[in-house]
Protein backbone atom coordinates (compact mmCIF):
# COMPACT_ATOMS: atom_id res chain seq x y z
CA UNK A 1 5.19 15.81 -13.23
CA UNK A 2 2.89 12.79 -14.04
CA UNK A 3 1.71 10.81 -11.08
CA UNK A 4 1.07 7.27 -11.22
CA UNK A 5 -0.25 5.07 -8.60
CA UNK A 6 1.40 1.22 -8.26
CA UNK A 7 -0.84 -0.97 -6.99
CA UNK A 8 1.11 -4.50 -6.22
CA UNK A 9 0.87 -7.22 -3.61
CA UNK A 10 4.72 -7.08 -2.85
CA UNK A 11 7.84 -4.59 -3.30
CA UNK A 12 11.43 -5.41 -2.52
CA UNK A 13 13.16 -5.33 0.50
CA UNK A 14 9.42 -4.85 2.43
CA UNK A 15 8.14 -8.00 1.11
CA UNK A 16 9.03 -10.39 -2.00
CA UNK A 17 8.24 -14.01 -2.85
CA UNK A 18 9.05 -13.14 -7.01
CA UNK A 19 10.33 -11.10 -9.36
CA UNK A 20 7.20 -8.54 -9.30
CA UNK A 21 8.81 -7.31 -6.13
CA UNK A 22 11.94 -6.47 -7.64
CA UNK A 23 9.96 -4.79 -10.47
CA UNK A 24 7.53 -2.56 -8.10
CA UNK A 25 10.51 -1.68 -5.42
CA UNK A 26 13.08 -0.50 -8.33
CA UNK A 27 10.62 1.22 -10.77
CA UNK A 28 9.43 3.93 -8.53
CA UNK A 29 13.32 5.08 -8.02
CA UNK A 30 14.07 4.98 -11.38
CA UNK A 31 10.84 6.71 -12.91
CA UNK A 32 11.75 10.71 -11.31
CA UNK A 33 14.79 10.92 -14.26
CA UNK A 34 11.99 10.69 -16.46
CA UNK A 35 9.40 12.99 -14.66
CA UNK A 36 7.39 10.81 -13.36
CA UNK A 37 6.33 10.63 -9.67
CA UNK A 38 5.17 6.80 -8.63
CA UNK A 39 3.79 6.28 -4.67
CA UNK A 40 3.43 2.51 -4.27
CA UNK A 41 -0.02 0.83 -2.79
CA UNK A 42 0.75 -1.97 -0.27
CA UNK A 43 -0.84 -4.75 1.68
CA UNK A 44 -0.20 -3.96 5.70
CA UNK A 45 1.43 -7.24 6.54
CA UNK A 46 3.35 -6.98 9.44
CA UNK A 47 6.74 -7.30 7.20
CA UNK A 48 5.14 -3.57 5.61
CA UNK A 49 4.07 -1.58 8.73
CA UNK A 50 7.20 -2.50 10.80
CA UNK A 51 9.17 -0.80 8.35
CA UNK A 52 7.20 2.14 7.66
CA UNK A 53 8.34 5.43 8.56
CA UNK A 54 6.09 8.59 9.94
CA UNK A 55 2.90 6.51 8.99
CA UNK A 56 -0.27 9.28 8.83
CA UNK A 57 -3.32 7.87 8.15
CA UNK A 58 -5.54 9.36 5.70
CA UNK A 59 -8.48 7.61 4.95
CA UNK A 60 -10.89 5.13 6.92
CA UNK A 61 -13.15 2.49 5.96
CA UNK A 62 -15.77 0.96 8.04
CA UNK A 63 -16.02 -1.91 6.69
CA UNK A 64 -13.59 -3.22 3.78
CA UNK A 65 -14.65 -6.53 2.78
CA UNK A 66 -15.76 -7.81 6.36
CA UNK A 67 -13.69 -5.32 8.98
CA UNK A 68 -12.34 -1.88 9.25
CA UNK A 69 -9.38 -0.71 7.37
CA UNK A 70 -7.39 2.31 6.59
CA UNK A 71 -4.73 3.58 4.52
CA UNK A 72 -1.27 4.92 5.66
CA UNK A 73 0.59 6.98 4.22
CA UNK A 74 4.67 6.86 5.18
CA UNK A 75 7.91 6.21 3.50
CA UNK A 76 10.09 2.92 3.54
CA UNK A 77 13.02 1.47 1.88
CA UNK A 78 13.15 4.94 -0.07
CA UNK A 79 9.66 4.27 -1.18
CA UNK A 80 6.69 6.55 -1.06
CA UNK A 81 3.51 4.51 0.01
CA UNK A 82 0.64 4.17 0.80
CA UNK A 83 -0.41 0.95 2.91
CA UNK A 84 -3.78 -0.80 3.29
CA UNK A 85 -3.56 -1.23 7.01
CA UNK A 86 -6.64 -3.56 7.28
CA UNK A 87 -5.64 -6.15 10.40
CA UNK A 88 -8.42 -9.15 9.67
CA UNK A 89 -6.88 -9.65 5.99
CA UNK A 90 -3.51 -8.95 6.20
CA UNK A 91 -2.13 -8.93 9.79
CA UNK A 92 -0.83 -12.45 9.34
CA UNK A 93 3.08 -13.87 9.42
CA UNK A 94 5.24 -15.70 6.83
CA UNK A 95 4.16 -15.86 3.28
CA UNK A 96 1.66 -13.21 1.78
CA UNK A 97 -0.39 -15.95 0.07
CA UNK A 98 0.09 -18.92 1.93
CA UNK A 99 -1.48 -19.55 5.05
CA UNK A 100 0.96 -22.59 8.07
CA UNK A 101 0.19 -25.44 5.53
CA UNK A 102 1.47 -24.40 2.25
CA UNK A 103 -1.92 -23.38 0.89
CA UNK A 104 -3.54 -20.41 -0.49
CA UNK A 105 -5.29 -18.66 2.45
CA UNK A 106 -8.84 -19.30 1.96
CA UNK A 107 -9.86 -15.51 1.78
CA UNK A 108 -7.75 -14.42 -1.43
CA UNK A 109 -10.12 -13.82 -3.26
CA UNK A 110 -11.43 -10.84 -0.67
CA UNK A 111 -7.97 -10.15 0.57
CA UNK A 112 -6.93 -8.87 -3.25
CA UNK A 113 -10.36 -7.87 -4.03
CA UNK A 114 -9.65 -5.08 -1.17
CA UNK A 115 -6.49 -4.15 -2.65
CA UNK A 116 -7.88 -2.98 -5.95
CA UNK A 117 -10.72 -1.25 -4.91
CA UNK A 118 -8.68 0.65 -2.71
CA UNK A 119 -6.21 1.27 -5.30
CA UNK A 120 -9.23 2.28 -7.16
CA UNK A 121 -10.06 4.91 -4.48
CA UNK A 122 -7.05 6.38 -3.94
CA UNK A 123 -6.12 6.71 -7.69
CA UNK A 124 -9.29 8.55 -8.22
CA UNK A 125 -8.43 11.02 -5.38
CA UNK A 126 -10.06 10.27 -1.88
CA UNK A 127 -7.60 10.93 -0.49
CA UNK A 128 -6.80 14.97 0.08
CA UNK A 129 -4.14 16.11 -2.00
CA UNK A 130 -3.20 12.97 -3.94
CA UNK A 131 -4.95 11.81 -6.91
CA UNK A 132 -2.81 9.83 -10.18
CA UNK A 133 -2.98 10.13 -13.75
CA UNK A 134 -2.49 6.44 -14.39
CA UNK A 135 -3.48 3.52 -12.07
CA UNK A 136 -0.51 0.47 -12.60
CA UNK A 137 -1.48 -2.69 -11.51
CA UNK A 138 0.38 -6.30 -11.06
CA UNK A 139 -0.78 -9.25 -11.87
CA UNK A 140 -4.28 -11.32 -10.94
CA UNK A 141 -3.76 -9.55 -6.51
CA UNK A 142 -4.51 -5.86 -8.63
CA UNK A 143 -6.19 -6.72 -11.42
CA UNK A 144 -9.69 -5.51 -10.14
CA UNK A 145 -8.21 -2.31 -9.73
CA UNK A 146 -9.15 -1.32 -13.83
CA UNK A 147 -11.99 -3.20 -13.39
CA UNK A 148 -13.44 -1.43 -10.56
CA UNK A 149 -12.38 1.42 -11.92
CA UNK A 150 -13.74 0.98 -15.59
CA UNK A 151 -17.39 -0.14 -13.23
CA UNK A 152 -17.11 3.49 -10.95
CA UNK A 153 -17.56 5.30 -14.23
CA UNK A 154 -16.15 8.68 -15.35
CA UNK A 155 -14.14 10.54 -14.16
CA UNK A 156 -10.85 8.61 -13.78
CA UNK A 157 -7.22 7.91 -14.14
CA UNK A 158 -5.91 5.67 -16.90
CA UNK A 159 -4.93 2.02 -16.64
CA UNK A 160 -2.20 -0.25 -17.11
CA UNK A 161 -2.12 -4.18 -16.08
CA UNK A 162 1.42 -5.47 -16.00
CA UNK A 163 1.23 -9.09 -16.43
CA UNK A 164 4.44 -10.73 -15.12
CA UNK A 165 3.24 -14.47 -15.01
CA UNK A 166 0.19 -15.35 -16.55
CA UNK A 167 0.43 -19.02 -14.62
CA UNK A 168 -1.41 -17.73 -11.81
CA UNK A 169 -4.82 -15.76 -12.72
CA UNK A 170 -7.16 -15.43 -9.70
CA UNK A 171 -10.01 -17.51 -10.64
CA UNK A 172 -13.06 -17.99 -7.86
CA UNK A 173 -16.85 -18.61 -7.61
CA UNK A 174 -19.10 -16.89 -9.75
CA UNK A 175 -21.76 -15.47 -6.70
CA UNK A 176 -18.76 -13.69 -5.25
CA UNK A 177 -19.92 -10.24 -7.56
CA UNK A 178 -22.15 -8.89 -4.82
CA UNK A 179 -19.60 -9.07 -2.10
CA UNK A 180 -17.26 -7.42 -3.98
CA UNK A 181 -18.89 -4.55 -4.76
CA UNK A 182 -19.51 -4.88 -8.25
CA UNK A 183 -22.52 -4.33 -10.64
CA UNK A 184 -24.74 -7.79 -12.30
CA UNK A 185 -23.20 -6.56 -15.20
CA UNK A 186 -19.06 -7.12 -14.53
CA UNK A 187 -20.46 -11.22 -14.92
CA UNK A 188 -20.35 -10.94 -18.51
CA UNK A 189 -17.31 -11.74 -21.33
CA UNK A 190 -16.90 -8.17 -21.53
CA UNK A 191 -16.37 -8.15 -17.65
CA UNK A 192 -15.00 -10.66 -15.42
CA UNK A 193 -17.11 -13.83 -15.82
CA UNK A 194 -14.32 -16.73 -16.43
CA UNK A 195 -15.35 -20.08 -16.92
CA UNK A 196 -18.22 -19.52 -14.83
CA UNK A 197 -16.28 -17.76 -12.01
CA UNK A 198 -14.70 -14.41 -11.44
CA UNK A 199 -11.54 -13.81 -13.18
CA UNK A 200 -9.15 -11.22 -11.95
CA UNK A 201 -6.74 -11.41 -14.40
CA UNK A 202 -9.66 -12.01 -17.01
CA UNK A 203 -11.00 -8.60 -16.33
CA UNK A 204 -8.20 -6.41 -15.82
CA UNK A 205 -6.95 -8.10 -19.42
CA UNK A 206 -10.34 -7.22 -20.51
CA UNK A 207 -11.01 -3.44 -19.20
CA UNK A 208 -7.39 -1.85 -18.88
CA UNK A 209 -6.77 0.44 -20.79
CA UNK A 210 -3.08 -0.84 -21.78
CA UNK A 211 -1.55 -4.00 -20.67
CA UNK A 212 2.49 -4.61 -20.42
CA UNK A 213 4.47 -8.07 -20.27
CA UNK A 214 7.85 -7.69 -18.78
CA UNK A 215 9.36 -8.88 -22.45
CA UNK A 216 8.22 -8.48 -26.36
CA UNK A 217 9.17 -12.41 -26.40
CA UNK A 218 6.70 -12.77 -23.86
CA UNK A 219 4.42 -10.42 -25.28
CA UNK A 220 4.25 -12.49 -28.34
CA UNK A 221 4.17 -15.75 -26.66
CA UNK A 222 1.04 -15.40 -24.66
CA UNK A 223 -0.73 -14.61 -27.99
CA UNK A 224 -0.33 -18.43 -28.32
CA UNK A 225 -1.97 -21.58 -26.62
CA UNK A 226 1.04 -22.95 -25.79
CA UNK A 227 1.73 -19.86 -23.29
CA UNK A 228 -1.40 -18.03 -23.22
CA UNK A 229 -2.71 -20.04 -20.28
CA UNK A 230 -6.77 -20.31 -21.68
CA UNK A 231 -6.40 -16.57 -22.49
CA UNK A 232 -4.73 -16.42 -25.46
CA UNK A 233 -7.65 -15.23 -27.39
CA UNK A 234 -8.18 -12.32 -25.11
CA UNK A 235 -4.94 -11.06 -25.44
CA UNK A 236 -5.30 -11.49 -29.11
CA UNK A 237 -8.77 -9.26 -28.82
CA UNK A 238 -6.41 -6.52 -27.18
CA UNK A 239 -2.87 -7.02 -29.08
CA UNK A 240 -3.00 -3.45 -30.35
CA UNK A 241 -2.54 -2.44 -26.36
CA UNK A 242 -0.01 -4.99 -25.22
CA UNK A 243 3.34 -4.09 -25.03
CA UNK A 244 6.26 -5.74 -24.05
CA UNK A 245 9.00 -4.04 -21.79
CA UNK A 246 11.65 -6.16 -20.07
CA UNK A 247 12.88 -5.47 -16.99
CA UNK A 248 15.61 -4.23 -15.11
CA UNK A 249 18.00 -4.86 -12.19
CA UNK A 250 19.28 -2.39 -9.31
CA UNK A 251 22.85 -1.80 -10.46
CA UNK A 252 23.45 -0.37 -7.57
CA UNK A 253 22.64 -3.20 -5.37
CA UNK A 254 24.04 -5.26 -8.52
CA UNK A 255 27.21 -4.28 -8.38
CA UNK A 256 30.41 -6.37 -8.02
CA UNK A 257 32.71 -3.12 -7.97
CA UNK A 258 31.08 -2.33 -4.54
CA UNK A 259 29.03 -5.35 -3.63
CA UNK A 260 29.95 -6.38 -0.10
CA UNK A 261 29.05 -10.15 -0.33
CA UNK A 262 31.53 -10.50 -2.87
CA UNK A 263 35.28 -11.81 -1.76
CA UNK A 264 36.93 -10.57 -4.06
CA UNK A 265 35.69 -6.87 -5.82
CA UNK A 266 36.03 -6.60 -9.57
CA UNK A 267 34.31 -4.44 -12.60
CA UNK A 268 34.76 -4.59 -16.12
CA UNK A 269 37.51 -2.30 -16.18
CA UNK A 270 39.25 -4.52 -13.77
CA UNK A 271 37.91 -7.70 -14.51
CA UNK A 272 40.82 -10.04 -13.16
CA UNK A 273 40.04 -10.19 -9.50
CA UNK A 274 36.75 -12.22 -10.20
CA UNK A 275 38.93 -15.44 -10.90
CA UNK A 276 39.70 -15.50 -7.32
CA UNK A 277 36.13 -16.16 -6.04
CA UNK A 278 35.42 -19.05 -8.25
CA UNK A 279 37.84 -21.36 -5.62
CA UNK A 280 36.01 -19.18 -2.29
CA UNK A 281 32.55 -20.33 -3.80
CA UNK A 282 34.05 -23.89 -4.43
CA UNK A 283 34.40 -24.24 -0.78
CA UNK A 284 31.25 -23.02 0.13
CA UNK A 285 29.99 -25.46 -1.49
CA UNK A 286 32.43 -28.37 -0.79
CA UNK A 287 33.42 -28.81 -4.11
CA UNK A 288 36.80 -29.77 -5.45
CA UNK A 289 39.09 -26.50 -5.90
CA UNK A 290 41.52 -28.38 -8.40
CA UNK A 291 38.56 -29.06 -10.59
CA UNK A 292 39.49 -28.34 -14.31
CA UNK A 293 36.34 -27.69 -15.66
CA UNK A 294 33.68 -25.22 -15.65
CA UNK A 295 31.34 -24.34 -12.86
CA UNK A 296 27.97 -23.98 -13.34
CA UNK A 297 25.24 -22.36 -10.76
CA UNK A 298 21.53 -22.13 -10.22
CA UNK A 299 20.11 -19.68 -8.21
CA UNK A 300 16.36 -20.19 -8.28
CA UNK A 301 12.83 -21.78 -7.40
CA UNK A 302 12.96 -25.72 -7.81
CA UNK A 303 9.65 -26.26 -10.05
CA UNK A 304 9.17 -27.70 -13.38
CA UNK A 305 8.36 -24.00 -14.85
CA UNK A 306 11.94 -23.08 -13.94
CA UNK A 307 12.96 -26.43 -16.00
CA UNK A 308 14.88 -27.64 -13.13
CA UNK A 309 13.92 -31.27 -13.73
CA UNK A 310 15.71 -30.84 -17.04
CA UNK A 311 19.19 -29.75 -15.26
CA UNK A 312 18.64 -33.07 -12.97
CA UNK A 313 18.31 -35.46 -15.30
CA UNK A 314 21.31 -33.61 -17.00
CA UNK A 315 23.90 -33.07 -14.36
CA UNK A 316 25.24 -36.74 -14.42
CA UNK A 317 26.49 -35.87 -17.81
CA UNK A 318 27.76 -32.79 -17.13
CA UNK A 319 30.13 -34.19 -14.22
CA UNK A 320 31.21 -36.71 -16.18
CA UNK A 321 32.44 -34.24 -18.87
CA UNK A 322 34.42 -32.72 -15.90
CA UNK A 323 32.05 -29.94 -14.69
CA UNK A 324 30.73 -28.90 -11.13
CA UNK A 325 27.53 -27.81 -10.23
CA UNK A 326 26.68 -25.29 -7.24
CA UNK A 327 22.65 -25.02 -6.82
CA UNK A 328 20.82 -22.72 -4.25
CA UNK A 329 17.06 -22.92 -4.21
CA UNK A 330 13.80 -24.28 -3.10
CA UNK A 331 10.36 -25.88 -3.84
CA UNK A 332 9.32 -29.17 -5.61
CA UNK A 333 10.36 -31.87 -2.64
CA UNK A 334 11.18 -34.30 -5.55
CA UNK A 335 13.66 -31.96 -7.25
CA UNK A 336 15.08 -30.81 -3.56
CA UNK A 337 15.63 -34.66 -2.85
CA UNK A 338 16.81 -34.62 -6.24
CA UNK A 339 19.63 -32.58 -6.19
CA UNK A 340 20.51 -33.65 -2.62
CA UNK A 341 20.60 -36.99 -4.23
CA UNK A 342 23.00 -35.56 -6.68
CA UNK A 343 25.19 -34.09 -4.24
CA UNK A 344 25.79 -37.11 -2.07
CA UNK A 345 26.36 -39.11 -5.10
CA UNK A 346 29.01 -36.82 -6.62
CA UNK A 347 30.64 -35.42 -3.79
CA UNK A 348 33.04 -32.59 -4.91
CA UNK A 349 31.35 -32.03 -8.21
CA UNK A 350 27.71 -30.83 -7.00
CA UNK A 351 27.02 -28.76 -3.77
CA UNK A 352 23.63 -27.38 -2.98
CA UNK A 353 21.76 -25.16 -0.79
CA UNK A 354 18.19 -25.76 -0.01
CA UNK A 355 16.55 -22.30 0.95
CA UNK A 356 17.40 -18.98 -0.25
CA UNK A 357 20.52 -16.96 0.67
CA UNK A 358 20.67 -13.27 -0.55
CA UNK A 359 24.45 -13.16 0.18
CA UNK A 360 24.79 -16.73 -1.50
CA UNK A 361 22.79 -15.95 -4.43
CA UNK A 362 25.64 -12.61 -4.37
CA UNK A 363 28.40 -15.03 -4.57
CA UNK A 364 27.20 -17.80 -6.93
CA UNK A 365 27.13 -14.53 -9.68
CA UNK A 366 30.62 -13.65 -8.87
CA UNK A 367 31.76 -16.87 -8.33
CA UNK A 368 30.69 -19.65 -11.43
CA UNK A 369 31.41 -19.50 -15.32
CA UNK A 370 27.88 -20.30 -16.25
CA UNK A 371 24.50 -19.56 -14.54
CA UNK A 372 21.87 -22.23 -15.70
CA UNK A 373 18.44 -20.88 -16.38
CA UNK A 374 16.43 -23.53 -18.00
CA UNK A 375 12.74 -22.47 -17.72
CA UNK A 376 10.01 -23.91 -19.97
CA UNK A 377 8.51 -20.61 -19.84
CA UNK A 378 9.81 -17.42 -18.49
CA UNK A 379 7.86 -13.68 -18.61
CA UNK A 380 11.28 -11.91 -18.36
CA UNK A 381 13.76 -13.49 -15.77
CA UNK A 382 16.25 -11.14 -13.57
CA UNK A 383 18.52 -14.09 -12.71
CA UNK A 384 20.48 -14.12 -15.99
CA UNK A 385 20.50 -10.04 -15.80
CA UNK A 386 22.45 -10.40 -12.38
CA UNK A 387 24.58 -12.78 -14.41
CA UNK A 388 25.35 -10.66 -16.98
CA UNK A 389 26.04 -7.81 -14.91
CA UNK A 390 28.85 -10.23 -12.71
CA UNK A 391 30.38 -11.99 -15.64
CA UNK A 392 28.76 -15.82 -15.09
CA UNK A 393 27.23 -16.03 -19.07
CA UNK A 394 23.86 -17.04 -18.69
CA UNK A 395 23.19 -20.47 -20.05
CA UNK A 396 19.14 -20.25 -20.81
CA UNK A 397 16.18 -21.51 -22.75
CA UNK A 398 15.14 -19.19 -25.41
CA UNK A 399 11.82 -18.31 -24.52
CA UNK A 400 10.31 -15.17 -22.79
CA UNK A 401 13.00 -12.45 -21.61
CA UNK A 402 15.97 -15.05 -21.91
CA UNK A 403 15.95 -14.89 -25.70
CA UNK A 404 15.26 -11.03 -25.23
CA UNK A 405 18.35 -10.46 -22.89
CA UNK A 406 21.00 -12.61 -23.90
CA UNK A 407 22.47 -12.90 -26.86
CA UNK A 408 23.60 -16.99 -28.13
CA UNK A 409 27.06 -17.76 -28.47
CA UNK A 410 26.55 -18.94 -32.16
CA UNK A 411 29.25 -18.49 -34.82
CA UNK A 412 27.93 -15.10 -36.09
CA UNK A 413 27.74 -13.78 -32.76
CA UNK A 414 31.01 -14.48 -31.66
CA UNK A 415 32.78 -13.57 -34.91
CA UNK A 416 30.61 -10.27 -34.27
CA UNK A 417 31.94 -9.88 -30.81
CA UNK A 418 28.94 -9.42 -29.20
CA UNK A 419 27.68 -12.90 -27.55
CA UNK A 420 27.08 -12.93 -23.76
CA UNK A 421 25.90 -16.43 -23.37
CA UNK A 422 24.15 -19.62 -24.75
CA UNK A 423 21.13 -20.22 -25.78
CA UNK A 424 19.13 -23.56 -26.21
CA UNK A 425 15.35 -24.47 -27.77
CA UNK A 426 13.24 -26.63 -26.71
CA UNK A 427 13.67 -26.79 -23.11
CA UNK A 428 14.20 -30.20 -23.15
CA UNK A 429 16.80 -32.85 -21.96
CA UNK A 430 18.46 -33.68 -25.62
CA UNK A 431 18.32 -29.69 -26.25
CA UNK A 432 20.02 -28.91 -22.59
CA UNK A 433 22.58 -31.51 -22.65
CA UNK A 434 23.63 -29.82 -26.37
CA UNK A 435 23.71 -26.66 -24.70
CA UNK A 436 25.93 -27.72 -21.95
CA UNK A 437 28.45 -29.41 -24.22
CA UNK A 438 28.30 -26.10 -25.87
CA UNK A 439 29.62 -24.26 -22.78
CA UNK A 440 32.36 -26.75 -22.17
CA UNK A 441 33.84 -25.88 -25.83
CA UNK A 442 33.32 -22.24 -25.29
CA UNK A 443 35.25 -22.52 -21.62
CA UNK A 444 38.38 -24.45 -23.22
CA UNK A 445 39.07 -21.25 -24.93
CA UNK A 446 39.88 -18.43 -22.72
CA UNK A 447 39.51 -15.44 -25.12
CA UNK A 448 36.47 -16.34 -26.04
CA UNK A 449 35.24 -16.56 -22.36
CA UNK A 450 36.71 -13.48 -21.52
CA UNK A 451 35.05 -11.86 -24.19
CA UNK A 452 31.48 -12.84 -22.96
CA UNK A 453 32.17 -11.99 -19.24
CA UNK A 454 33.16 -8.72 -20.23
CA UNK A 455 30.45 -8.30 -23.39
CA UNK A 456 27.64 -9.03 -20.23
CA UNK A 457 29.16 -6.71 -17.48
CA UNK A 458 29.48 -4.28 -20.30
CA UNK A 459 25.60 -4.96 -20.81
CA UNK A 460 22.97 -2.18 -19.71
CA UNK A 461 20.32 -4.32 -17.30
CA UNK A 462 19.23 -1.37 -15.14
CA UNK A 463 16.15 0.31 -14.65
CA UNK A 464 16.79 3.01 -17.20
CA UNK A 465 15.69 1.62 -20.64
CA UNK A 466 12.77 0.28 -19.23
CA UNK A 467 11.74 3.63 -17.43
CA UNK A 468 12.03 5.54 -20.52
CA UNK A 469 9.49 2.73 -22.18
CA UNK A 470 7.04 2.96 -19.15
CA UNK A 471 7.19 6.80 -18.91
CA UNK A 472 6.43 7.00 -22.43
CA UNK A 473 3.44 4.85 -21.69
CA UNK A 474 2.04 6.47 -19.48
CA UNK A 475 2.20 9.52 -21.35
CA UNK A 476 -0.03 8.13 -24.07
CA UNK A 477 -2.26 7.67 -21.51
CA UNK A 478 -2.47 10.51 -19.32
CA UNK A 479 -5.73 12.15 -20.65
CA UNK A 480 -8.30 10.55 -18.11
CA UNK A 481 -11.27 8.45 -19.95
């Protein structure tokens, strides 16, 4: 059986702020089907090591970027790990990045740095009895790891860099080399030097062996300026090794046959009962139950990115038109105010949550006819997956791993009996509105609604395809360099 080592800053249920937690807590339980064996590298924050199980440790370190440290290995969640139990960088409550005041804690760059090299360690074999054929790493927190291990020299495992959002890169001073352990030589363009700093994402770009996107859109899009966030011309030095795979949902935990959050249980065999928790979510949300029009929801982070600001400026319109509007989120204060704004200005036509609700986000699938999702840019997206598997067609921009997953509601598509949703391009307000008038004439006729609840619960958004696509992967890449 192939092993492969995850290296990643977060893993769902441990510990998640994003989607790469989803991705590097369901991957490792898909990946066995396909004869691969994945352990997953952790952080020890305190969320981690309460929920470990039989933790043996199995390697020391004296001194791991300014304190002792260890690594534990254990199970959790159904996960095999290992976890960097190093107290002085990650013994610390609340958010993994984010120290009381909102803001980055101001040892990052050391806190990650001891991640990867760690990963590096372990991947290569110090520990007894474990060693991997591939190294995976996610995002800027593991980039180093291929770096560090490209720097160590021969022999090692292979490497692949997932890159799920290229917005955030790891970028700090340029005379932090020496303290992290690596050679004059690593400050170069063939190494990490990045605008004068160290790049983290820079240099696992540069010196992986392979690097994945979580969507071919995506793939192709950060080959541009527009999306390539300053290293578009990188990527386009290493396009022969990126590859795009999008990514999956637990369909198990995504499930409104079984899902116990859900009022009222339905599948696409039995699709009627879901009508029934369309009025149940209207009163969760105050909103009028005799309402003749469609429902739309948002379940999501408040920022620009996620396009939010376009939905605000269009939700006026769309309650006019006779729709209603049920939002759960957080982030931007001007687009929380915003929609709070909203909601005591229409009063039985927009409801929202501030904060994040697992259960809520549960019933918002079950419950609307239309989940909004109208990001500017968007690497893959699991939102509109969990819509597609509950029968609310995804209304999305078409960039990233929305245009990859859903399939536009356009006159070929629907005489083809295959659409699951809408699409709309740009992501701007003229564009949105469109698409929203759109979904209003697609929800006055009830085949044709019918026929896109049950073409997306019909959908396959689990972990399988994408296995099969990483496991071949890592197959290519199993010789050691």
């Amino acid at each position: 059986m192939l092993s492969v080592l995850s290296i990643a800053s977060e893993a769902f249920p441990l510990i998640k702020t994003g989607g790469l937690a989803d991705v590097a807590g369901a991957l490792p339980l898909a990946l066995p089907r396909e004869n691969v064996e994945m352990r997953v590298l952790l952080p020890g924050y305190p969320a981690v090591t309460a929920k470990l199980d039989s933790a043996e440790a199995v390697h020391d370190y004296l001194d791991l970027m300014g304190g002792p440290a260890r690594v534990l290995a254990g199970k959790a969640a159904g996960l095999d790990l290992f976890v960097l139990d190093a107290p002085h960088l990650f013994d610390r409550p609340g958010n993994p990045y984010l120290g009381p005041d909102g803001r980055d804690w101001p040892d990052n760059a050391f806190r990650f740095a001891a991640l990867a090299r760690v990963g590096a360690d372990v991947a290569k074999g110090v520990i007894p009895g474990y060693a991997a054929d591939v190294a995976h790493a996610h995002d800027w927190q593991a980039a180093l790891a291929p770096v560090y291990l490209h720097y160590d020299g021969a022999p090692r495992p292979a490497t692949v860099l997932t890159l799920h959002n290229m917005g955030f890169q790891g970028h700090y001073y340029g005379d932090l080399l020496g303290p992290l352990g690596l050679p004059a030589e690593a400050m170069s363009l063939d190494g990490v030097e990045y605008f004068g700093g160290v790049g983290y994402l820079k240099g696992g770009i540069r010196l992986a062996d392979k690097i994945a996107t979580v969507s071919p859109t995506y793939a192709r899009e950060i080959l541009t300026p527009e999306f390539g966030m300053a290293l578009d011309g990188l990527l386009r030095s290493r396009a022969a090794d990126l590859e795009g795979i999008v990514n999956g949902i637990d369909d198990e935990i995504w499930n409104p046959e079984t899902d116990p959050t859900v009022p009222h249980a339905y599948s696409a065999l039995k699709p009627e009962p879901r009508a029934a928790n369309k009025p149940t979510l209207q009163r969760k949300f105050a909103l009028a139950g005799a309402a003749a029009g469609p429902l739309f929801g948002v379940v999501s982070r408040l920022t620009s990115q996620k396009g939010l600001d376009l939905l605000l400026a269009c939700t006026p319109g769309l309650v006019a038109r006779g729709g209603q509007l049920a939002l759960l989120g957080s982030g931007e204060p001007a687009l929380e105010d915003g929609f709070r704004g909203l909601a005591s200005a229409f009063p039985g036509q927009v409801g929202c949550v501030i904060g994040y609700d697992e259960a809520l986000a549960h019933m918002i699938q079950a419950g609307v006819d239309f989940l909004v999702v109208p990001s500017r840019f968007e690497p893959c997206g699991l939102t509109q997956l969990c819509a597609l598997r509950y029968g609310a067609a995804p209304l999305v921009a078409r960039v990233g791993g929305l245009a990859d997953t859903v399939i536009d509601a356009n006159e070929a598509a629907l005489t083809a009996g295959v659409a699951t949703g809408v699409q709309f391009y740009p992501p701007d307000i003229g564009a949105l509105d469109y698409a929203i008038t759109r979904a209003f004439d697609l929800y006055r006729d009830p085949v044709i609604m019918r026929r896109l609840r049950l073409n997306g619960m019909r959908a396959d958004v689990s972990w399988r395809h994408p296995a099969r696509a990483y496991a071949a992967l890592y197959a290519k890449l199993r010789t050691p360099s």
